[in-house]
Protein backbone atom coordinates (compact mmCIF):
# COMPACT_ATOMS: atom_id res chain seq x y z
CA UNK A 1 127.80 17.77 138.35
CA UNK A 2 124.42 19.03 140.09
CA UNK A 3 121.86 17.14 141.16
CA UNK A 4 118.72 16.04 139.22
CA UNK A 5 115.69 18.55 139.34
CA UNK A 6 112.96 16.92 140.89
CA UNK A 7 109.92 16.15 138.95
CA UNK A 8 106.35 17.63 140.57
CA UNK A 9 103.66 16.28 139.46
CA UNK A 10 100.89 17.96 141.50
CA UNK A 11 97.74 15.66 141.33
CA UNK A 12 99.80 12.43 142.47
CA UNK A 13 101.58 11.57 145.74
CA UNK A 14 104.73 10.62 146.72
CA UNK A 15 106.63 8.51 148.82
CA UNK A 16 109.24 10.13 150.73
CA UNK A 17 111.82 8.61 152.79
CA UNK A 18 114.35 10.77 155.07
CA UNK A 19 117.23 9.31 157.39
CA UNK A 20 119.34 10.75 160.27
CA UNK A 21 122.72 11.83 159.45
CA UNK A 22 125.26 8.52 159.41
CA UNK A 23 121.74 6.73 160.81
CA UNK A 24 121.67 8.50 163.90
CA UNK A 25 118.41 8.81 165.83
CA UNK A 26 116.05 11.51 164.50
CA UNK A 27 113.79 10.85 167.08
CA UNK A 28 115.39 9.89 171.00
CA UNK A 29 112.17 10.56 173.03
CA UNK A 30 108.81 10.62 173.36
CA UNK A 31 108.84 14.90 172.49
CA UNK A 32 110.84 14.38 169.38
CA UNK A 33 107.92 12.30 167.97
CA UNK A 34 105.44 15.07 169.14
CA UNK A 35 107.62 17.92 167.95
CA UNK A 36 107.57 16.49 164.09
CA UNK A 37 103.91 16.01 163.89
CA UNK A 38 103.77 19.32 165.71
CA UNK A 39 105.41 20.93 163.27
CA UNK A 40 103.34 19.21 160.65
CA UNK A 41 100.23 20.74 162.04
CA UNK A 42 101.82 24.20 162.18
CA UNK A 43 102.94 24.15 158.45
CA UNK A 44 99.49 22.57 157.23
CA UNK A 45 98.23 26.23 158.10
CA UNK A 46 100.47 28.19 156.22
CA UNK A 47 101.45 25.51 153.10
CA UNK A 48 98.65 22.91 151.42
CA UNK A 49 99.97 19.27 151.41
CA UNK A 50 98.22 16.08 152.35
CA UNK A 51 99.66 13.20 153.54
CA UNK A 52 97.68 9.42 153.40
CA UNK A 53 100.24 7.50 155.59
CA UNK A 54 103.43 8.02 157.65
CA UNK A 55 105.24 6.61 159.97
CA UNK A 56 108.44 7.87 162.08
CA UNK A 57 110.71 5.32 163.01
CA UNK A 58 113.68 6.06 165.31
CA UNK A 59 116.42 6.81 162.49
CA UNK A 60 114.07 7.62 159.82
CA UNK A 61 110.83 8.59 158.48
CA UNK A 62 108.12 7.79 155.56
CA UNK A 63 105.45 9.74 154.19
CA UNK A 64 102.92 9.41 151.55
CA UNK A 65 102.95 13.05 150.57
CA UNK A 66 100.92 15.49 148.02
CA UNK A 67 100.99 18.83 147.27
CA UNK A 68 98.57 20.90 144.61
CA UNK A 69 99.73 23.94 145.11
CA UNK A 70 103.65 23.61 146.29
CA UNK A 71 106.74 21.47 145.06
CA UNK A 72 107.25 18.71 147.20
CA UNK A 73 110.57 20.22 147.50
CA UNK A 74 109.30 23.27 148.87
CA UNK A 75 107.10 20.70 151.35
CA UNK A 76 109.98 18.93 152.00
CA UNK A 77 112.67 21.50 152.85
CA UNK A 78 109.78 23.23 155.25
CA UNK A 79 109.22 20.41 156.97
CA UNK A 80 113.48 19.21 157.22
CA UNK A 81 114.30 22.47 157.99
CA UNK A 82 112.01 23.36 161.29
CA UNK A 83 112.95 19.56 162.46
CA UNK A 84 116.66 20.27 162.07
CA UNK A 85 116.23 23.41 163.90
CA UNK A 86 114.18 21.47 166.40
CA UNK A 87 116.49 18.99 166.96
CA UNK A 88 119.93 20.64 166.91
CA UNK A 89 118.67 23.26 169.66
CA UNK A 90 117.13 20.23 171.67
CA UNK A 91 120.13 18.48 171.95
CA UNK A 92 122.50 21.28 171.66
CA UNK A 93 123.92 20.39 168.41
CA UNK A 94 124.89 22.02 164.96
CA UNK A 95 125.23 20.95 161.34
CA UNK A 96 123.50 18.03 159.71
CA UNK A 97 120.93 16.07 161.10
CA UNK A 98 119.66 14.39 157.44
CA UNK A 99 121.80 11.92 156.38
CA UNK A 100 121.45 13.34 152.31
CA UNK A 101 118.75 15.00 150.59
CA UNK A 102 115.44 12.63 150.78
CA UNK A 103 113.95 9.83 148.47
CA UNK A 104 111.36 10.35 146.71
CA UNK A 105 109.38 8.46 144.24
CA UNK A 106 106.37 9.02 142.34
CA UNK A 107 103.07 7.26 142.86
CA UNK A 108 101.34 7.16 140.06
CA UNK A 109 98.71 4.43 140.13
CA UNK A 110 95.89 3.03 142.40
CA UNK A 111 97.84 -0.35 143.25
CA UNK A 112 101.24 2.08 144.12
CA UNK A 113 98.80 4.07 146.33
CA UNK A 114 97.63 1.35 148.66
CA UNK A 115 101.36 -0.81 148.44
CA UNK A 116 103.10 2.10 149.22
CA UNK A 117 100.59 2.78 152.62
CA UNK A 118 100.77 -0.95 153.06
CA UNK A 119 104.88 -0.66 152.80
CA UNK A 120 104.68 2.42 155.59
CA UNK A 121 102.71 0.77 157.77
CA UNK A 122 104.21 -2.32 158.03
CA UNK A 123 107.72 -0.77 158.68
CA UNK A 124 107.40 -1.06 162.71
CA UNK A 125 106.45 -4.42 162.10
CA UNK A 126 108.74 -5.46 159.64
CA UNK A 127 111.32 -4.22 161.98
CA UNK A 128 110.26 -6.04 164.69
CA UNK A 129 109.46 -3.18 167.12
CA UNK A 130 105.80 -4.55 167.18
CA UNK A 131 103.99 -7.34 166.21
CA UNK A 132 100.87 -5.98 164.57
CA UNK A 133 100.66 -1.70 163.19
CA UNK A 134 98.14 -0.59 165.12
CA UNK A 135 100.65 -1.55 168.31
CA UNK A 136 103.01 0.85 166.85
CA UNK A 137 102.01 4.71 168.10
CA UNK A 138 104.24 6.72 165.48
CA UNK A 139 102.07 6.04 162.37
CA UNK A 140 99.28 6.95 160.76
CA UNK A 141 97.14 3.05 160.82
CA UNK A 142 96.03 4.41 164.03
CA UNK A 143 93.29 7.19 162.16
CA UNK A 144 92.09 3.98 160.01
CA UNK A 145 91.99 1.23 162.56
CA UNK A 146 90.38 3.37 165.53
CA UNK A 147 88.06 6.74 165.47
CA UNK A 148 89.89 9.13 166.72
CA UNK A 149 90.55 12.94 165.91
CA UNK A 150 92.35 13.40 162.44
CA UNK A 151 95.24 16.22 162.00
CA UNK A 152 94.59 18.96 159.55
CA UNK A 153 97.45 17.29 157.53
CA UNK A 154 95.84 13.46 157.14
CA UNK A 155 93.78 12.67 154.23
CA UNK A 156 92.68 9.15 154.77
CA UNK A 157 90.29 9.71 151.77
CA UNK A 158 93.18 9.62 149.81
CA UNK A 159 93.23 5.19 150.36
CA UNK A 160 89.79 5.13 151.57
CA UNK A 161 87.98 6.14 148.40
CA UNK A 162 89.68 2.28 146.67
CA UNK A 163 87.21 0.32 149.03
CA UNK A 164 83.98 0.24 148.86
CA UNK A 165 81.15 1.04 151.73
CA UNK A 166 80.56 3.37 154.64
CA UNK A 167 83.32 4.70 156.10
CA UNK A 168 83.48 2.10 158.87
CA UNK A 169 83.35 -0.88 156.53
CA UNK A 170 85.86 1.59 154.37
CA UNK A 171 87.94 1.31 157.30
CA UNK A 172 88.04 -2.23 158.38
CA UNK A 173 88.69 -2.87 154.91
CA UNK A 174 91.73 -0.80 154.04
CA UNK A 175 92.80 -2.38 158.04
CA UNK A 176 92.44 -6.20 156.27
CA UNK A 177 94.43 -4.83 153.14
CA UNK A 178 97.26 -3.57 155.03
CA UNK A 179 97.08 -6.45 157.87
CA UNK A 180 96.69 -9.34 154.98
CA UNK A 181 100.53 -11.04 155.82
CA UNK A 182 100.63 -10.08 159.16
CA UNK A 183 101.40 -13.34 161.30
CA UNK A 184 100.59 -13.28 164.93
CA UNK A 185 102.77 -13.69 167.57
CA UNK A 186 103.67 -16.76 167.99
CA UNK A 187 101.41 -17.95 164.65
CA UNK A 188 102.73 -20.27 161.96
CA UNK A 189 101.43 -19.10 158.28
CA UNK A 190 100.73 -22.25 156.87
CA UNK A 191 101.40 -22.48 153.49
């Protein structure tokens, strides 16, 4: 039996979730991370998509991924294939390096847009590699919680237009949303 066709509906966004083959590493250094946004940048020239959050973890990746004028699978494959490339030359390798074809699940309502960023930013911390997301230097929170330059392929619009304000207060608010739970180190949430 063949696999399910994926749906595409092209005004709403998706999470997407992709894992190393048998959980291996996708990304083992510093230039792996690099390489995938890299290649990110490159394809945003050639292919429209937007994404609203991401964040690479070692053996896996999330993204909050639209495209208006391109199947998501089309995205998708684009995006696996050049990394797969990547990789396998980089550390001399052939075959797999996804673990099975990605997850992906509709979004297809305000609260879903700003859990699902919530959900992807979180993930470092959730895992324990940092205490707080904007410690974590493989995500997206950074281009909400700082100013800094935005790649072609961000559209932070995409979460910021649910708050209300100037884009600084816009900001700090969508930071608060996603940073609501968070404990400090060392903090006891009282209940």
């Amino acid at each position: 039996m063949g696999r399910a066709r994926r749906i595409w509906v092209p005004h709403l966004f998706y999470h997407i979730v992709c894992r190393g083959n048998r959980r291996d590493p996708l990304f083992k250094e510093v230039n792996d991370f690099l390489a995938f946004l890299h290649i990110l940048e490159q394809l945003r020239e050639t292919i429209s998509f937007e994404i609203a959050s991401y964040c690479l973890m070692t053996n896996h990746f999330h993204l909050q991924l639209r495209s208006q004028q391109e199947s998501i699978s089309k995205v998708m494959a684009l995006i696996n294939k050049r990394y797969a490339n990547y990789y396998n030359t980089r550390y001399g390798l052939t075959g797999h390096v996804f673990e099975k074809r990605y997850f992906s699940k509709i979004i297809d309502d305000d609260a879903g847009m700003l859990e699902v960023s919530r959900y992807i930013h979180l993930n470092p911390v959730e895992a324990r590699m940092v205490h707080l997301p904007e410690h974590y230097r493989w995500s997206s929170f950074r281009f909400y919680h700082q100013s800094t330059s935005i790649p072609s392929f961000m559209n932070i619009d995409a979460l910021l237009q649910y708050f209300s304000g100037t884009i600084v207060e816009k900001k700090k608010k969508y930071v608060q949303f996603v940073k609501a739970d968070v404990v400090p180190n060392n903090v006891i949430k009282e209940e």
